[in-house]
Protein backbone atom coordinates (compact mmCIF):
# COMPACT_ATOMS: atom_id res chain seq x y z
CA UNK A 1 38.53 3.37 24.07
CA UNK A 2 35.99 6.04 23.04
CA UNK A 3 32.71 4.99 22.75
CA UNK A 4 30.25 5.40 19.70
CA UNK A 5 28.08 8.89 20.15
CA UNK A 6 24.81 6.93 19.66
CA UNK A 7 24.82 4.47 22.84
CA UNK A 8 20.75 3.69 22.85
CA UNK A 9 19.63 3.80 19.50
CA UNK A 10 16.19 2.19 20.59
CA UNK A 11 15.04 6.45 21.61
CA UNK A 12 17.24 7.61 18.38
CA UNK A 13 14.45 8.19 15.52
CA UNK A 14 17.26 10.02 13.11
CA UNK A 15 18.46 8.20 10.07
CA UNK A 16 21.36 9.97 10.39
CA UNK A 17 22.16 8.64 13.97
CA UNK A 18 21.28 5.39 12.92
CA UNK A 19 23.70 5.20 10.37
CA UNK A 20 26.32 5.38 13.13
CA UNK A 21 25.17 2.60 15.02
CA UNK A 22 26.83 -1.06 13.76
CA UNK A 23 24.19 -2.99 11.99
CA UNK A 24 24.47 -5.89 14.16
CA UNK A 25 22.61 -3.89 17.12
CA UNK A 26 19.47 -4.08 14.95
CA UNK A 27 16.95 -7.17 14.40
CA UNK A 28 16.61 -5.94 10.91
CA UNK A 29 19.46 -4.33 9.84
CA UNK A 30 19.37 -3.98 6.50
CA UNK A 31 16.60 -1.20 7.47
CA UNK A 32 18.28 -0.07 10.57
CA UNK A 33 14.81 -1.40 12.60
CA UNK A 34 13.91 -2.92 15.96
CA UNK A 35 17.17 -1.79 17.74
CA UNK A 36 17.84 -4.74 20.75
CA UNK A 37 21.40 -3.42 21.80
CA UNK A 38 22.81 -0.55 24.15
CA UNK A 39 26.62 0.23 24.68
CA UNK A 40 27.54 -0.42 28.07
CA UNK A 41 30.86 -0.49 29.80
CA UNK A 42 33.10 -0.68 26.35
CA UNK A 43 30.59 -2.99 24.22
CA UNK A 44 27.38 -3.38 22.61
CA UNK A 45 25.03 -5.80 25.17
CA UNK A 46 21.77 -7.01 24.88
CA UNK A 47 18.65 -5.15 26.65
CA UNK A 48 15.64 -7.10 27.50
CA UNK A 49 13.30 -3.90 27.40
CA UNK A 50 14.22 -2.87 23.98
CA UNK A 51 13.92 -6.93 23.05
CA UNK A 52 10.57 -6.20 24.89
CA UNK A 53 9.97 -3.30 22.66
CA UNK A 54 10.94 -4.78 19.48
CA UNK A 55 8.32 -7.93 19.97
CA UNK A 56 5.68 -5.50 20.38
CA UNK A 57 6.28 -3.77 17.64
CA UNK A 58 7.30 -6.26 15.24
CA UNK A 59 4.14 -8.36 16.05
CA UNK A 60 1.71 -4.89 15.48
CA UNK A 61 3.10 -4.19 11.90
CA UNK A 62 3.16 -7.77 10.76
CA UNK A 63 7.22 -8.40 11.10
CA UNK A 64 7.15 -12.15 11.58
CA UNK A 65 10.83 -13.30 10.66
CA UNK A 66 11.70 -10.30 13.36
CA UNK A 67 9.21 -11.42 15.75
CA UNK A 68 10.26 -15.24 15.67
CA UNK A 69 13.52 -13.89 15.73
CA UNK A 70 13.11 -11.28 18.90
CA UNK A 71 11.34 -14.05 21.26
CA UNK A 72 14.22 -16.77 20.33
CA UNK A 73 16.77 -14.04 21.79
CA UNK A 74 14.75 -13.06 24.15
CA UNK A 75 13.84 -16.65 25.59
CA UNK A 76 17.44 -17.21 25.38
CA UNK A 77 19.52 -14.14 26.97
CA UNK A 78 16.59 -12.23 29.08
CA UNK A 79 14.98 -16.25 30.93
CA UNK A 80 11.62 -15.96 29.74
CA UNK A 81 9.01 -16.21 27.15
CA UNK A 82 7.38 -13.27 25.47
């Protein structure tokens, strides 16, 4: 199975790229923001860093439904609280 050409869309800042990437890799994908997936061996899987990443951000410009969102996941799949 070929993979998709965007695997870490977290460093991709084109719209264009974006577009390529399955919504469901994105916290907020109706806007293609806060990106919490990588492809890995044959399948999207969540990263903690870019969970990490997307709490950080989503808390500085005022994203709370992301935010509330980002911490359950990452309390859940990364064994912490952020």
């Amino acid at each position: 199975m070929k993979g998709p050409k965007v695997k870490t869309p977290a460093l991709t800042s084109s719209k264009r790229e974006r577009a390529q990437v399955p919504a469901h890799v994105f916290l907020l994908p109706s806007e293609r923001k806060f990106p919490y997936k990588r492809w890995r061996n044959g399948e999207w899987v969540i990263s903690c860093a870019d969970l990490r990443d997307a709490i950080r951000l989503a808390a500085a410009h005022g994203y709370r439904k992301v935010l509330a969102r980002a911490q359950k996941i990452y309390a859940e799949k990364c064994g912490g609280k952020r």
